[in-house]
Protein backbone atom coordinates (compact mmCIF):
# COMPACT_ATOMS: atom_id res chain seq x y z
CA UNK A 1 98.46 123.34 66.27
CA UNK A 2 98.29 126.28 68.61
CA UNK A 3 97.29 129.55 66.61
CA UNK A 4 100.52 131.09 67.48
CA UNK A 5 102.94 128.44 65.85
CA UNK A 6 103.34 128.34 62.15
CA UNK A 7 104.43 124.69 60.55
CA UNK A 8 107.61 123.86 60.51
CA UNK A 9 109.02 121.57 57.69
CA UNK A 10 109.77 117.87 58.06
CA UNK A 11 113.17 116.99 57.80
CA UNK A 12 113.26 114.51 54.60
CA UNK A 13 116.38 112.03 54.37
CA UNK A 14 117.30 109.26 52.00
CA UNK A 15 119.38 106.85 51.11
CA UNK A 16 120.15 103.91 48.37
CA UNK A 17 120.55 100.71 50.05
CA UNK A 18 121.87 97.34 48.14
CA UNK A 19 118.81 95.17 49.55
CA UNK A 20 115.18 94.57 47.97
CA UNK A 21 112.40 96.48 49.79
CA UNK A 22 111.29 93.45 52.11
CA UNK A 23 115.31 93.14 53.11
CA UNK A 24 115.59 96.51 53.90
CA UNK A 25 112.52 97.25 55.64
CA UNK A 26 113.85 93.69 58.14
CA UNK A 27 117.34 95.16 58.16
CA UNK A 28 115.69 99.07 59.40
CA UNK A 29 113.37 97.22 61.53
CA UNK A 30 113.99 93.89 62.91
CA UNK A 31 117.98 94.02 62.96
CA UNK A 32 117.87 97.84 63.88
CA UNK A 33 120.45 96.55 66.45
CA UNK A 34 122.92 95.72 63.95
CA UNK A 35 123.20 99.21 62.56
CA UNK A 36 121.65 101.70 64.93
CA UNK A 37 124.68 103.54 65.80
CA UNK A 38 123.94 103.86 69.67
CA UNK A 39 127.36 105.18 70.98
CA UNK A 40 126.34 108.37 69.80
CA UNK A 41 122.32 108.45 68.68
CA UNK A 42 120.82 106.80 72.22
CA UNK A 43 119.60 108.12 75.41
CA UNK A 44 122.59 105.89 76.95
CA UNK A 45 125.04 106.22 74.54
CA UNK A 46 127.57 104.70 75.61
CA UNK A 47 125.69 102.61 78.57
CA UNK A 48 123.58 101.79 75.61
CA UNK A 49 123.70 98.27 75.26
CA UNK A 50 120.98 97.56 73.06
CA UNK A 51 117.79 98.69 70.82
CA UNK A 52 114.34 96.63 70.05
CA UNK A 53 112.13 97.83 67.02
CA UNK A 54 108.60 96.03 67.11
CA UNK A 55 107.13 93.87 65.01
CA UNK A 56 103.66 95.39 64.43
CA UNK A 57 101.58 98.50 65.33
CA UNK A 58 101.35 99.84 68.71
CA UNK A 59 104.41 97.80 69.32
CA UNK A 60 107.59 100.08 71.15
CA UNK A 61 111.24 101.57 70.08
CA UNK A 62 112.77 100.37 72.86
CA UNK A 63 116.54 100.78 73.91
CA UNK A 64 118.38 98.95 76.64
CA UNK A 65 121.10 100.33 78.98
CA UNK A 66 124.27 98.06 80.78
CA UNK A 67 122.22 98.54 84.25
CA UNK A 68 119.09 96.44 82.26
CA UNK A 69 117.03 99.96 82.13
CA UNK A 70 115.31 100.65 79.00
CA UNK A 71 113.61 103.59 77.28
CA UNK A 72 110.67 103.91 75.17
CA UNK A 73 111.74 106.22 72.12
CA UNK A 74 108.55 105.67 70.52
CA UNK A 75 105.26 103.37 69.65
CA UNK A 76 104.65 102.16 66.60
CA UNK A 77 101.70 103.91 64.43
CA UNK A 78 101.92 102.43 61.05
CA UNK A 79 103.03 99.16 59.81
CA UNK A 80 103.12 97.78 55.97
CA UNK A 81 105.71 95.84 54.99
CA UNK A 82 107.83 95.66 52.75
CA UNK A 83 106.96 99.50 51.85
CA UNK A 84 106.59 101.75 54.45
CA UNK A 85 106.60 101.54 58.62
CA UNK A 86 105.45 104.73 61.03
CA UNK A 87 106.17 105.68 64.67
CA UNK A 88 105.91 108.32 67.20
CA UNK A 89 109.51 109.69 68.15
CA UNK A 90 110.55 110.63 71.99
CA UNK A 91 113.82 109.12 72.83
CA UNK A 92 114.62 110.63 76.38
CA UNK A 93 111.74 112.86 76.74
CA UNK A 94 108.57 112.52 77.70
CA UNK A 95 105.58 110.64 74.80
CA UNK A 96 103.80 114.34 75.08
CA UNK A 97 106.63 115.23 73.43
CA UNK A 98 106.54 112.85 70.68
CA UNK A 99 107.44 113.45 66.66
CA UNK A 100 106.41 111.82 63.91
CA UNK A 101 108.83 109.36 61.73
CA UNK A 102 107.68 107.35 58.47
CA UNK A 103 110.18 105.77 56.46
CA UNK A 104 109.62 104.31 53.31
CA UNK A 105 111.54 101.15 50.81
CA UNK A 106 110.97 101.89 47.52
CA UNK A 107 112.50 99.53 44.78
CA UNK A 108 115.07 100.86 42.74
CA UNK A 109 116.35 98.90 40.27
CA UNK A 110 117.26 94.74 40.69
CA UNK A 111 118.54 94.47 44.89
CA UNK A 112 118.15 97.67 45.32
CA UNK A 113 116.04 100.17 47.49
CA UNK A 114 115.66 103.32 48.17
CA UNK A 115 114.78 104.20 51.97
CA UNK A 116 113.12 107.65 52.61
CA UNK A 117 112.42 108.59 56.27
CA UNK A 118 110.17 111.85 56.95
CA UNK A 119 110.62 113.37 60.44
CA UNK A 120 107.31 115.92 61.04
CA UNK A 121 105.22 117.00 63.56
CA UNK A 122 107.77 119.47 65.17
CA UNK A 123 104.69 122.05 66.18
CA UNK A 124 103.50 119.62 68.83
CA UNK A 125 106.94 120.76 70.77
CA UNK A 126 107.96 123.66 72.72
CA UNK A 127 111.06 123.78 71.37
CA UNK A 128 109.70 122.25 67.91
CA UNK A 129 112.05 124.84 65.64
CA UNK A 130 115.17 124.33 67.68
CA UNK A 131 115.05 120.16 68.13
CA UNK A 132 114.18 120.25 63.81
CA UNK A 133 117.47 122.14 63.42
CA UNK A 134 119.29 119.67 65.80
CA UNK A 135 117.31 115.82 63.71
CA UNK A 136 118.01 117.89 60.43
CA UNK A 137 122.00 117.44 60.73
CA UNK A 138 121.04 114.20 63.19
CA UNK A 139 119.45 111.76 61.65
CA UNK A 140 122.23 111.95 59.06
CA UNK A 141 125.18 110.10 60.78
CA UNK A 142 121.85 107.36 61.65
CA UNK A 143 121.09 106.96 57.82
CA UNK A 144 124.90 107.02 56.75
CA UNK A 145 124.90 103.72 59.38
CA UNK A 146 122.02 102.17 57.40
C-alpha cells in the first residue's frame, strides 16, 4: 500500500440462504446465471446476455453481451468447496484495478446456510474510497438476488 493511503474497510455482506453449504456454494457459483441480476449489476446490463463463474482456481468471471463480447470481471484466487471460494474483482475496468471478493457457506442449522462475502483490497485503487462507498450499497441488491 502506498505510504500515503490509509486502509480502507472491506465491505462485509450476508445473507441466510435455504440450501446446505455444498448447494449454495453450486447455486453462487456454478448457476451464478440463474440469479446474478445482470440488467442492472453487469458491464452490459441490459446487452448482458449472460455470466460464467469457473470451476476451479485461476479459472475467470466471465460475462457475455447480445453482440457475443464478453468481459473478464475477475480470476479466480481461491477455491474450497463447499465452504469458501475467492476472486479478484474488475468488472469493466482494467485487472490492475482489481478487488478482492471471498465469500463464504457456513451451515446454519438443517438446509440452511449462511453466505458471507468480504469485498477488500480497495487501497490498490485510485479511487479505492469512492468505488467502497458505491459496492457498500451495491453488492446489496446482488445478495438480496441470491
Amino acid at each position: 500500500m502506498p505510504a500515503n493511503q490509509t486502509s480502507i474497510e472491506p465491505v462485509r455482506k450476508s445473507v441466510t440462504v435455504p440450501a446446505a453449504p455444498q448447494r449454495a456454494f453450486e447455486l453462487f457459483t456454478a448457476h451464478i446465471h440463474e440469479w446474478w441480476p445482470l440488467s442492472t449489476h453487469s458491464v452490459g446490463l441490459h446487452d448482458a446476455v449472460g455470466i460464467a463463474f469457473g470451476a476451479g482456481r485461476g479459472d475467470a468471471i466471465v460475462e457475455t453481451l447480445a453482440d457475443g463480447s464478453t468481459s473478464v470481471w475477475g480470476k479466480i484466487t481461491g477455491w474450497d468447496p463447499p465452504g469458501r471460494v475467492a476472486f479478484t474483482w474488475h468488472p469493466g475496468r482494467a485487472e490492475a484495478d482489481a478487488t478482492l471478493v471471498e465469500v463464504t457457506f457456513t451451515p446454519d442449522g438443517p438446509g440452511r446456510t449462511v453466505v458471507r462475502l468480504v469485498h477488500s483490497g480497495w487501497e490498490g485503487r485510485a479511487d479505492g474510497a469512492a468505488a467502497r462507498a458505491g459496492y457498500a450499497s451495491g453488492w446489496d441488491p446482488v445478495i438480496d438476488s441470491f
